[in-house]
N, C-alpha and C. Protein backbone atom coordinates (compact mmCIF):
# COMPACT_ATOMS: atom_id res chain seq x y z
N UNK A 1 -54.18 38.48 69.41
CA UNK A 1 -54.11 38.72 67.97
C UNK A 1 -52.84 38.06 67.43
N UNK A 2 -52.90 37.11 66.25
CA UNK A 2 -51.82 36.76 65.70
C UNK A 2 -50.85 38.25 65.64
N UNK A 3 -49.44 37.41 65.68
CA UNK A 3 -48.27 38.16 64.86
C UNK A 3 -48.31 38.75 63.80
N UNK A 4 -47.23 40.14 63.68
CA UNK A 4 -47.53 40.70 62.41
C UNK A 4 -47.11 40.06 61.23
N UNK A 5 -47.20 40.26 60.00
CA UNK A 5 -47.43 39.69 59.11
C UNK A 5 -45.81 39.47 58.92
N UNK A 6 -45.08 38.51 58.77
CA UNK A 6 -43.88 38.64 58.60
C UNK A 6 -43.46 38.73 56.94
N UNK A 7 -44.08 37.70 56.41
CA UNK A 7 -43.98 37.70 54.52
C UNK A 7 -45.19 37.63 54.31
N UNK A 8 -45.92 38.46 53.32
CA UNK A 8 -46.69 38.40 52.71
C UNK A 8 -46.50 38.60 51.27
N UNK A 9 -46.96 37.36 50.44
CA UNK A 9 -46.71 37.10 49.11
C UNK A 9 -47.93 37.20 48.15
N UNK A 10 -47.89 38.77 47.20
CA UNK A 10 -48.82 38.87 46.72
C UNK A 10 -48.68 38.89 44.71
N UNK A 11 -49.50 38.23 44.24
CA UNK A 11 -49.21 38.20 42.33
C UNK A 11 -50.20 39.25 41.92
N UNK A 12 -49.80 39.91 40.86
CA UNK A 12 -50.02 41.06 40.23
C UNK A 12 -51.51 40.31 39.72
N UNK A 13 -51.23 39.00 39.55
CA UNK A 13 -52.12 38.23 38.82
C UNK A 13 -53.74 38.45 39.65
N UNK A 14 -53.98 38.89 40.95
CA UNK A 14 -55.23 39.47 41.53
C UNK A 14 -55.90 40.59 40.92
N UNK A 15 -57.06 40.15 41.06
CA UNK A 15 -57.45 41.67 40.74
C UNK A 15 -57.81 42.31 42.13
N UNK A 16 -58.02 43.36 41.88
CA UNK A 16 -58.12 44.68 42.63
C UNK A 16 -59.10 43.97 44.04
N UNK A 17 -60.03 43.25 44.04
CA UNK A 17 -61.24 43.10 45.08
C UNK A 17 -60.37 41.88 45.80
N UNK A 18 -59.76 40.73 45.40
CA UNK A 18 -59.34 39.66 45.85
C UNK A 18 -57.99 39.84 45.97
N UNK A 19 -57.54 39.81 47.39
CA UNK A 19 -56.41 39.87 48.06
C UNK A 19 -56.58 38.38 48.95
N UNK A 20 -55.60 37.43 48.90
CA UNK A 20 -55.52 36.50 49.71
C UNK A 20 -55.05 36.72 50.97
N UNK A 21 -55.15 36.66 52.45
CA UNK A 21 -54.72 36.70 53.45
C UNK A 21 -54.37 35.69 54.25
N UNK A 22 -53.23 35.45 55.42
CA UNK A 22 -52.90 34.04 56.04
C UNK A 22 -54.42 34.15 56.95
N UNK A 23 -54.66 33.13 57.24
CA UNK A 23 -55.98 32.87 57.96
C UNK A 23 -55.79 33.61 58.90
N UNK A 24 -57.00 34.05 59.69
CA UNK A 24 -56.55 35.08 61.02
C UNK A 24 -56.76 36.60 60.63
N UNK A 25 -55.62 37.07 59.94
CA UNK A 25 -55.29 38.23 59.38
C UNK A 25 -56.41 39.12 58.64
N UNK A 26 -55.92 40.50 59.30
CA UNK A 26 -56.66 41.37 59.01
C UNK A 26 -55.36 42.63 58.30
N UNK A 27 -56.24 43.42 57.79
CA UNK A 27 -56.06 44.74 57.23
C UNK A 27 -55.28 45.60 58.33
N UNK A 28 -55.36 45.01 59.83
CA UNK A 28 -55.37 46.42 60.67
C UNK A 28 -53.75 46.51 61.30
N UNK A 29 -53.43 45.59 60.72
CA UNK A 29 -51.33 45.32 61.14
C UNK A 29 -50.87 46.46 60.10
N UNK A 30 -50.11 47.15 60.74
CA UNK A 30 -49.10 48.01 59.95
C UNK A 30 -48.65 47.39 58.88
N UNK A 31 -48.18 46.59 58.82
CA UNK A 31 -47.53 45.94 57.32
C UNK A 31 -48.74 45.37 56.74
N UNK A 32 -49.95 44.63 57.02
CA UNK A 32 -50.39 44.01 55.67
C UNK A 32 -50.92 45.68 55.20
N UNK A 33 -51.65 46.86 55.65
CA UNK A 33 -52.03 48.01 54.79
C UNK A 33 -50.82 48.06 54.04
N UNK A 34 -49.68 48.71 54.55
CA UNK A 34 -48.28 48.78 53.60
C UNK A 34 -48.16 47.54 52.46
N UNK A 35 -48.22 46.66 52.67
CA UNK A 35 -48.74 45.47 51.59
C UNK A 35 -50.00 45.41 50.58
N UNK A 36 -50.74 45.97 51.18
CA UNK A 36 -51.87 45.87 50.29
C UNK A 36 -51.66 47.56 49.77
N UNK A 37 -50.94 48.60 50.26
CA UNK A 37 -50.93 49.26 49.17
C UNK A 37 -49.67 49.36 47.92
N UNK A 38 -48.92 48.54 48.29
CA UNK A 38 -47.50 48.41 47.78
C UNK A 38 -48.13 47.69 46.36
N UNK A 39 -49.33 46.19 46.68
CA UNK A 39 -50.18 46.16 45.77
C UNK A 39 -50.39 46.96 44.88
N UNK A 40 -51.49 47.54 45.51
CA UNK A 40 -52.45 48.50 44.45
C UNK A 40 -51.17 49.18 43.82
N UNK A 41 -50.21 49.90 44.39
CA UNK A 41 -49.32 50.76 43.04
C UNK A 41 -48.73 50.03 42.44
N UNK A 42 -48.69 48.19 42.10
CA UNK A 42 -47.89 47.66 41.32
C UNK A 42 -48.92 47.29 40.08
N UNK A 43 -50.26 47.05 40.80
CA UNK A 43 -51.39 46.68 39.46
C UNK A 43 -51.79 47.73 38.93
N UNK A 44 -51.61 48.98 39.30
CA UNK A 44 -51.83 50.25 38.23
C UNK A 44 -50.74 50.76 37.52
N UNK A 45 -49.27 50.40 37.52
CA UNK A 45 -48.52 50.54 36.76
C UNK A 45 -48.70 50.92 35.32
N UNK A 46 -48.90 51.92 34.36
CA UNK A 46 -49.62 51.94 33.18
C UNK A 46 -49.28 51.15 32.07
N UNK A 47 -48.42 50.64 32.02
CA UNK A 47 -47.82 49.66 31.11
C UNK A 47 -47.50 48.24 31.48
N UNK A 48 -48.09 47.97 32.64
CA UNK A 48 -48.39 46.46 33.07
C UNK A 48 -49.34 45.81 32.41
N UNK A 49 -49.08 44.70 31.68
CA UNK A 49 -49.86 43.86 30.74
C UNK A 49 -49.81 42.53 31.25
N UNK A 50 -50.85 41.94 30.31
CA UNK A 50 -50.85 40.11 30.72
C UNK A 50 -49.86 39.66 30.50
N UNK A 51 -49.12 39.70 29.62
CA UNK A 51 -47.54 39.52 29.86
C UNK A 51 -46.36 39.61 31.34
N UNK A 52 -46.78 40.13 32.00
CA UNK A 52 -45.85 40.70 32.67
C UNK A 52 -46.43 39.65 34.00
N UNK A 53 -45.62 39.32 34.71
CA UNK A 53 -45.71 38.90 36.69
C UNK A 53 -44.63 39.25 37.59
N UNK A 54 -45.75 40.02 38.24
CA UNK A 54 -44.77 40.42 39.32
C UNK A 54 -45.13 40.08 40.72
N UNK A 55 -44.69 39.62 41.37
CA UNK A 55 -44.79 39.33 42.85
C UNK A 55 -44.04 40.14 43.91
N UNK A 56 -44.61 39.96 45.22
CA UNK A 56 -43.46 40.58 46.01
C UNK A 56 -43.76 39.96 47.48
N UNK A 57 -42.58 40.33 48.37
CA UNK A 57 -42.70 39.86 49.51
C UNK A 57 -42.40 41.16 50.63
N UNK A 58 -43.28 41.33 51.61
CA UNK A 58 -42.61 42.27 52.50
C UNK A 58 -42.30 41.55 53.93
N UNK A 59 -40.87 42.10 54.31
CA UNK A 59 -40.53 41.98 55.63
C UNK A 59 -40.46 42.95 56.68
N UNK A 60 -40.50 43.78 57.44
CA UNK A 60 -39.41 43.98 58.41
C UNK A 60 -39.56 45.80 57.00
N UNK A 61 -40.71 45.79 56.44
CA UNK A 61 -40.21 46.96 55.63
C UNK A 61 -39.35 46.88 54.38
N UNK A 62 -38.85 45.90 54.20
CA UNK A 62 -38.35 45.18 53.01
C UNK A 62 -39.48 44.77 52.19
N UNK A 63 -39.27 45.25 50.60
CA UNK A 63 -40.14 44.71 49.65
C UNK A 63 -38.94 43.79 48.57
N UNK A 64 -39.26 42.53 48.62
CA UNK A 64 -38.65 41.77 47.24
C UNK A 64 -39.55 41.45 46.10
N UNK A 65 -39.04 42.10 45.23
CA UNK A 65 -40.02 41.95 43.62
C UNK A 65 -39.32 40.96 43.07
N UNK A 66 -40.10 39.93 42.56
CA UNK A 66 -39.67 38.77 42.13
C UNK A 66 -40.82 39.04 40.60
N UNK A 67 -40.28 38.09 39.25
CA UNK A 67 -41.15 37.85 38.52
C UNK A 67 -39.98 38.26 37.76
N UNK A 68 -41.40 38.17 36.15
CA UNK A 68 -41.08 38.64 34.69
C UNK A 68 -42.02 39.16 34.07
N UNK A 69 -41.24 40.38 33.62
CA UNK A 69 -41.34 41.46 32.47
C UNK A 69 -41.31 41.64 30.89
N UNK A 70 -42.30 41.88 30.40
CA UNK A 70 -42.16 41.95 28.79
C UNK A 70 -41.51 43.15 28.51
N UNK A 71 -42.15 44.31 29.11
CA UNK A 71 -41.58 45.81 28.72
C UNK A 71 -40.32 46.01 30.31
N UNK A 72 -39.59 46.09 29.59
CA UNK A 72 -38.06 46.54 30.56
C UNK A 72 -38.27 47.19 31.83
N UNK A 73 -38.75 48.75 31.21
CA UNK A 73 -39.23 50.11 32.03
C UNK A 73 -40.27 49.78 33.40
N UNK A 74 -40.73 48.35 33.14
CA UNK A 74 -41.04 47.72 34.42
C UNK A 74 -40.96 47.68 35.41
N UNK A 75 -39.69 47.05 35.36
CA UNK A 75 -39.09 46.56 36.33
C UNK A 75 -38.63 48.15 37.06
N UNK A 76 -38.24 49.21 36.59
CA UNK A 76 -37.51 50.06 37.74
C UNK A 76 -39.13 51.03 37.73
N UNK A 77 -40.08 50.76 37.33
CA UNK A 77 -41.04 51.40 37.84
C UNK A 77 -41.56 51.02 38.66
N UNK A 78 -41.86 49.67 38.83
CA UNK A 78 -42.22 48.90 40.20
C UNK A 78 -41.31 49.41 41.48
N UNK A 79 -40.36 49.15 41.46
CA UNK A 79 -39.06 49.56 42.18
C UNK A 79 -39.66 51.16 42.65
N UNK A 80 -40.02 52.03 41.81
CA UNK A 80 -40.10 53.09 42.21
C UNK A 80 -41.59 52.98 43.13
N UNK A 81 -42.33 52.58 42.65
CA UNK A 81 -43.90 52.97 43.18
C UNK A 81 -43.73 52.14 44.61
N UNK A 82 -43.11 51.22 44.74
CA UNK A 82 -43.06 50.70 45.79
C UNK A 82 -42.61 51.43 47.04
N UNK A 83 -41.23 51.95 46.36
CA UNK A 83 -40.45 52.70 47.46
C UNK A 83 -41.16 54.01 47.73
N UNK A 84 -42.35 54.60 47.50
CA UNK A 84 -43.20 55.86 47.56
C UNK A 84 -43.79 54.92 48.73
N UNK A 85 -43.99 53.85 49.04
CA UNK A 85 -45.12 53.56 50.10
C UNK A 85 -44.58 53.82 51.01
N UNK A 86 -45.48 54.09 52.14
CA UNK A 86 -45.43 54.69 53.40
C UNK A 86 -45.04 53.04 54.43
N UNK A 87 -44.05 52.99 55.20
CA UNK A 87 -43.52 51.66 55.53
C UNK A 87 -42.83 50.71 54.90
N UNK A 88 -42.23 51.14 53.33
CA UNK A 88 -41.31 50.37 52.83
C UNK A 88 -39.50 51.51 53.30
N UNK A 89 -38.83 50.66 53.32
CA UNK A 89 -37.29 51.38 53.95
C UNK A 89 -36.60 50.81 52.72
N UNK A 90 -36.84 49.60 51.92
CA UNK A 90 -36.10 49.51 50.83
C UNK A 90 -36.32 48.62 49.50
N UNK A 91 -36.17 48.53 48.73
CA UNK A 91 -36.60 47.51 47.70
C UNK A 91 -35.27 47.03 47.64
N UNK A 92 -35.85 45.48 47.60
CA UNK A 92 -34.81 44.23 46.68
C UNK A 92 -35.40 43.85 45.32
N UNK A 93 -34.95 44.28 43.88
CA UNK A 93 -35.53 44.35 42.87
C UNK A 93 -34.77 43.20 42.37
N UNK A 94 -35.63 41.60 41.98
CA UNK A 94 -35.19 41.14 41.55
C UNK A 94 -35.95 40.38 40.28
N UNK A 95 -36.98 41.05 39.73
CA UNK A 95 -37.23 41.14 38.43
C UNK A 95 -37.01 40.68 37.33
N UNK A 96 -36.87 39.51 36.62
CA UNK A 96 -36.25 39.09 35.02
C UNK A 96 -36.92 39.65 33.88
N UNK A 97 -35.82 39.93 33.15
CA UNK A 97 -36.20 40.75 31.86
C UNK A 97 -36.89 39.09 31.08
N UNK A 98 -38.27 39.65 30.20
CA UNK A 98 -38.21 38.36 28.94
C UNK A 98 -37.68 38.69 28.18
N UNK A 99 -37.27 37.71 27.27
CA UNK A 99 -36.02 37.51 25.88
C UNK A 99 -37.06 38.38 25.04
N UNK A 100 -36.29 39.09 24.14
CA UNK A 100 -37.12 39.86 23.29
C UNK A 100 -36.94 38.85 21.96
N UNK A 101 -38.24 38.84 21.47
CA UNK A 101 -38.44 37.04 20.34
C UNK A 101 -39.58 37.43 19.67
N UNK A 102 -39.54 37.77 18.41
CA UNK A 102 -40.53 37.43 17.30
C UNK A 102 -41.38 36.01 17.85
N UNK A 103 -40.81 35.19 17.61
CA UNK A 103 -41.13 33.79 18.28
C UNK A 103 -42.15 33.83 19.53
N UNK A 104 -41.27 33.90 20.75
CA UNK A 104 -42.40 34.23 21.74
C UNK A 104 -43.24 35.47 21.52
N UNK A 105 -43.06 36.24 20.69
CA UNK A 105 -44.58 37.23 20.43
C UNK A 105 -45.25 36.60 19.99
N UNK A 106 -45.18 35.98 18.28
CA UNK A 106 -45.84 34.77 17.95
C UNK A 106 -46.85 33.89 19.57
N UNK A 107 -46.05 33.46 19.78
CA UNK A 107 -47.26 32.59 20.63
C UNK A 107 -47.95 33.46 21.37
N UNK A 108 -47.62 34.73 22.29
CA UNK A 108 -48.12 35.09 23.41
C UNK A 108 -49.82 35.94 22.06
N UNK A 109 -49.57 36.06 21.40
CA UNK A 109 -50.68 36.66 20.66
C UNK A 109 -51.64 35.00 20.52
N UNK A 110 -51.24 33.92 20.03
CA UNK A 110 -52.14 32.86 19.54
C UNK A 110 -52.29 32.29 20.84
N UNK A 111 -51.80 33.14 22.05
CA UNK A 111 -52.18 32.16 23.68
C UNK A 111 -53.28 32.79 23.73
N UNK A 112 -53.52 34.36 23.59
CA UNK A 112 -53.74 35.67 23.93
C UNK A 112 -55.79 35.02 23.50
N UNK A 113 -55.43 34.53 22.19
CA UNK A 113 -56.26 34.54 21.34
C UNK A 113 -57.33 33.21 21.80
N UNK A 114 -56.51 31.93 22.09
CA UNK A 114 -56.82 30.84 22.21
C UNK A 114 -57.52 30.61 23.30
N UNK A 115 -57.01 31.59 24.69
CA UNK A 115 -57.68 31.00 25.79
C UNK A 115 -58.83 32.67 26.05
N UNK A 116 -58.65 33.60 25.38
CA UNK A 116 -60.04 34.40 26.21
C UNK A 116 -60.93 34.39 24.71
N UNK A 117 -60.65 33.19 23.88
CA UNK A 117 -61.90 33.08 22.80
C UNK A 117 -62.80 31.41 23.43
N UNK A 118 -61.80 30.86 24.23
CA UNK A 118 -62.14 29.77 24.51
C UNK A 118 -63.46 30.13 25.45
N UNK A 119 -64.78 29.20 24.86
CA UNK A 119 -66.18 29.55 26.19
C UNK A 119 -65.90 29.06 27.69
N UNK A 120 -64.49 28.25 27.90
CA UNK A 120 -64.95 28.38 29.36
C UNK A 120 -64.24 29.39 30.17
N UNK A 121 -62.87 30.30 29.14
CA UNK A 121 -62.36 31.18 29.66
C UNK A 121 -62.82 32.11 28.91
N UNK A 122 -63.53 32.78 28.50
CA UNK A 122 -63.81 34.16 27.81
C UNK A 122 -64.49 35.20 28.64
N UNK A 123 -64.86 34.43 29.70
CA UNK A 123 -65.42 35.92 30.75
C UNK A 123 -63.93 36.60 30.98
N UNK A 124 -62.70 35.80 31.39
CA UNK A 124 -61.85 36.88 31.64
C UNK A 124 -60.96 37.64 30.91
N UNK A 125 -61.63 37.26 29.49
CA UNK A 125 -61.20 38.92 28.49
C UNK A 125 -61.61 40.45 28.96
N UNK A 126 -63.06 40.03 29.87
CA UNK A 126 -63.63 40.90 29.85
C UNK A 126 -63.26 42.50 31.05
N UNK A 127 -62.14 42.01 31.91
CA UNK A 127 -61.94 42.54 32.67
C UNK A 127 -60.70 43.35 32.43
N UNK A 128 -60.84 44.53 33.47
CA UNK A 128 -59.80 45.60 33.22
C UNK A 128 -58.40 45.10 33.70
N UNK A 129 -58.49 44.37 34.36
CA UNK A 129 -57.42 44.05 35.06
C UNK A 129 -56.97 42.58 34.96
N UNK A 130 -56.64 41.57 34.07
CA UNK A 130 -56.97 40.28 33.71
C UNK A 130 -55.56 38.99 34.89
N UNK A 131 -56.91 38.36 35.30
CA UNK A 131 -56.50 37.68 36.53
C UNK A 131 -55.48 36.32 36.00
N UNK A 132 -55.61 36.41 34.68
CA UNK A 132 -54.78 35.48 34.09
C UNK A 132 -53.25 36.16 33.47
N UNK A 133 -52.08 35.59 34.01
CA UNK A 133 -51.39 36.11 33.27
C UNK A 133 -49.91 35.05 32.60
N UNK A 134 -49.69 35.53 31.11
CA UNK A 134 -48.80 34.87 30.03
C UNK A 134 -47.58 35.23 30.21
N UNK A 135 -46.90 33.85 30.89
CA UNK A 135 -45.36 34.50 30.68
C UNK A 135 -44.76 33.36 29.67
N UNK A 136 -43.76 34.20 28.39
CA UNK A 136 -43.31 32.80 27.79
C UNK A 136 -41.92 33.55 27.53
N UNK A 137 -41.26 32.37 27.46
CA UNK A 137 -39.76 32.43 27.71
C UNK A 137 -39.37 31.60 26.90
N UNK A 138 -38.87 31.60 25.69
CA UNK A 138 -38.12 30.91 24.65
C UNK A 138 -39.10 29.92 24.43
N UNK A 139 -40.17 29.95 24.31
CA UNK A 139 -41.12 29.02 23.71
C UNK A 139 -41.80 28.18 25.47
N UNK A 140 -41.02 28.05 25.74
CA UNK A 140 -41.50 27.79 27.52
C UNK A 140 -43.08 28.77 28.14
N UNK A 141 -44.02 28.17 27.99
CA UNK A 141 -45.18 28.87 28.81
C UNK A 141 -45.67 29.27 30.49
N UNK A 142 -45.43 30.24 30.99
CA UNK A 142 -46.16 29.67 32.62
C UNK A 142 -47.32 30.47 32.60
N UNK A 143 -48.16 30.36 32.99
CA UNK A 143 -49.55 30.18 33.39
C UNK A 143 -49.63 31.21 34.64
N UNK A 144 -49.73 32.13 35.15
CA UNK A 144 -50.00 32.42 36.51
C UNK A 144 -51.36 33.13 36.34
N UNK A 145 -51.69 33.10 37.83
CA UNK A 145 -52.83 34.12 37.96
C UNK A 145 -53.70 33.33 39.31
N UNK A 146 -55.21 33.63 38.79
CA UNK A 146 -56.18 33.06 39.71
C UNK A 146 -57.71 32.91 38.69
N UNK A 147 -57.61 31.44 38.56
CA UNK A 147 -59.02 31.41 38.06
C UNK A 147 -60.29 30.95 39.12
N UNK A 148 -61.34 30.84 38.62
CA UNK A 148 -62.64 30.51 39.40
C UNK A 148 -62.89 28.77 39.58
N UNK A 149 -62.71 27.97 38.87
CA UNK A 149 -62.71 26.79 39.09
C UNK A 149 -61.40 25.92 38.30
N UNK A 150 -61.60 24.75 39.04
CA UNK A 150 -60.27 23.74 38.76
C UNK A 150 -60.47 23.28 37.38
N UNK A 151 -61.61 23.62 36.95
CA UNK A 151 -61.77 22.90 34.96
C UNK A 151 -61.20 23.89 34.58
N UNK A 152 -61.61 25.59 34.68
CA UNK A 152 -60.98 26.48 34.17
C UNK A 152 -59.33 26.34 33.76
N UNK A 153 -58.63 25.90 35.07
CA UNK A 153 -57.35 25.97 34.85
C UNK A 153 -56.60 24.90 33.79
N UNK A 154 -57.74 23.62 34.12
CA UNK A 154 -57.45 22.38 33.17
C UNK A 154 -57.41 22.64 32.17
N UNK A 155 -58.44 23.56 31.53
CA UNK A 155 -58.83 24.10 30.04
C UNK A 155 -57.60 25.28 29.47
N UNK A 156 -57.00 25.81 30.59
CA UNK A 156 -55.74 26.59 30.18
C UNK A 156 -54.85 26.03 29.51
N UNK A 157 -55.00 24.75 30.87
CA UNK A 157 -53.38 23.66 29.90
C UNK A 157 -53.31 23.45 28.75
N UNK A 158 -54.77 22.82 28.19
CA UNK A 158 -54.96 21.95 27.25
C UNK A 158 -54.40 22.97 26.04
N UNK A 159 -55.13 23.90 26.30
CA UNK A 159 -55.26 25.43 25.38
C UNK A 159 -53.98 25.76 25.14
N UNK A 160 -53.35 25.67 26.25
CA UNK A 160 -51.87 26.65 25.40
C UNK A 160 -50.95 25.70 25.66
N UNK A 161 -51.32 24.08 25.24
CA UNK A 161 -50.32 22.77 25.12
C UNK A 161 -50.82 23.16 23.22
N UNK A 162 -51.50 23.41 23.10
CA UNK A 162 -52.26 23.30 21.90
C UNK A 162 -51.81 24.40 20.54
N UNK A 163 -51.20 25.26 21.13
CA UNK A 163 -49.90 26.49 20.46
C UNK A 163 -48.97 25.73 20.03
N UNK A 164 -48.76 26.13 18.43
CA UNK A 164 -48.06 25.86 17.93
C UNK A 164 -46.45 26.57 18.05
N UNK A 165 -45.45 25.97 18.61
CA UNK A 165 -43.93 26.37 18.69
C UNK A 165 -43.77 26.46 20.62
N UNK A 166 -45.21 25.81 21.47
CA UNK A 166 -45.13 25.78 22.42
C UNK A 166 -44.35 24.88 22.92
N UNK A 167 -43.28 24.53 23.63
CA UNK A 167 -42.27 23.84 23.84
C UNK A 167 -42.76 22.54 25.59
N UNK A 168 -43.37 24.03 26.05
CA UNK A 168 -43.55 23.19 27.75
C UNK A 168 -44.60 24.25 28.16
N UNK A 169 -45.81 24.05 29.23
CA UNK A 169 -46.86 24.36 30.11
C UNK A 169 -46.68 24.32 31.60
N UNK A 170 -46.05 25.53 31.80
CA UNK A 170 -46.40 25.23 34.08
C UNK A 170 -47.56 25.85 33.96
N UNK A 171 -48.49 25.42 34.65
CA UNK A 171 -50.22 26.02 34.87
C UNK A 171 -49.40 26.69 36.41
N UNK A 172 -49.41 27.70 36.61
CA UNK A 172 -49.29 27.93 38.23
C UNK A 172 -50.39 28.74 38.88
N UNK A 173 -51.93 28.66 37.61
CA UNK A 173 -52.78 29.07 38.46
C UNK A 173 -53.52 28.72 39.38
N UNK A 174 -53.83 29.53 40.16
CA UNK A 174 -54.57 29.24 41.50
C UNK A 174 -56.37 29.11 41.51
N UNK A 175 -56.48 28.16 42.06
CA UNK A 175 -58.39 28.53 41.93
C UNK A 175 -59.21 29.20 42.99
N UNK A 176 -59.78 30.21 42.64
CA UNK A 176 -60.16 30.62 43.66
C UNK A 176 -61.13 30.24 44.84
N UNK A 177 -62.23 29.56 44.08
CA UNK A 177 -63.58 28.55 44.45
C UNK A 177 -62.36 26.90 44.20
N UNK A 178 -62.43 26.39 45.13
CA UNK A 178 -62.60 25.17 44.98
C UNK A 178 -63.55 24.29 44.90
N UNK A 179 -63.16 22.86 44.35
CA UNK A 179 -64.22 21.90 43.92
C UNK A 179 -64.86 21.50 45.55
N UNK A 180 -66.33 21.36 45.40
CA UNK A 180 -67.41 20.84 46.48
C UNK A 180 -66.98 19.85 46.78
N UNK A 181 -66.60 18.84 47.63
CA UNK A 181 -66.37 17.67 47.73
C UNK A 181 -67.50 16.94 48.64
């Protein structure tokens, strides 16, 4: 059996059914369960929005929260739900607050608007848990998440290059289906 999981790097940006794993890997290593539930209590957070990304890494029982936050109270709630898991010994909370901006509200509402009205992204308005997520930072956009095909993500760019007071576009989403070749 492969080694235990040494880092496993998971985005809030999953939903609940799709967990990525290193090839090999199963559920049945002490740390990826501790990982996959360190998960689940970061995507039920009650005030986690499309706004918000959070990632994390576990080691050795070490959790590092990496990302950005719209609502503050975030960041030390993550911190908390994490450290309730059974096999974490400590959190490294390293979390960025977003700039609080009329401005970037402005856009994150006309991103909000632009890409789950758009027909090739509007199925994922529809979900409780939205696999796309908006981070903007002084007019700066990033893109994270996981969509279903490589046009999908193309159609993100275009979409929120297309916001007005949008400055710059990182797409850093992932596809889940890749293209047939």
């Amino acid at each position: 059996m492969l080694k235990a999981i040494q880092t496993t790097a998971l985005g809030l940006m999953l939903s609940l059914a799709a967990l990525p794993l290193a090839a090999g890997q199963s559920f049945s290593s002490p740390e990826a369960r501790t990982a996959e539930q360190v998960r689940k209590q970061i995507v039920t957070l009650p005030f986690l929005s499309i706004f918000d990304n959070i990632e994390f890494t576990l080691r050795d029982g070490v959790v590092t929260l990496e990302g950005d936050v719209y609502r503050r109270s975030l960041k030390k709630s993550a911190e908390r739900v994490a450290l309730q898991v059974e096999g974490v010994n400590r959190v490294e909370n390293n979390i960025r607050f977003l700039p609080v901006s009329r401005f970037d509200d402005q856009i994150r509402v006309q991103l909000v608007r632009a890409l789950f009205t758009h027909p090739a992204l509007d199925r994922y308005a529809l979900r409780s848990v939205s696999p796309i997520r908006i981070i903007v930072n002084n007019g700066d956009v990033r893109l994270t998440g996981v969509v279903n095909r490589e046009m999908e993500k193309n159609v993100a760019t275009i979409v929120a290059n297309q916001i007005h007071g949008v400055f710059s576009v990182t797409n850093d989403l992932r596809v889940e289906v890749p293209n047939k070749g």
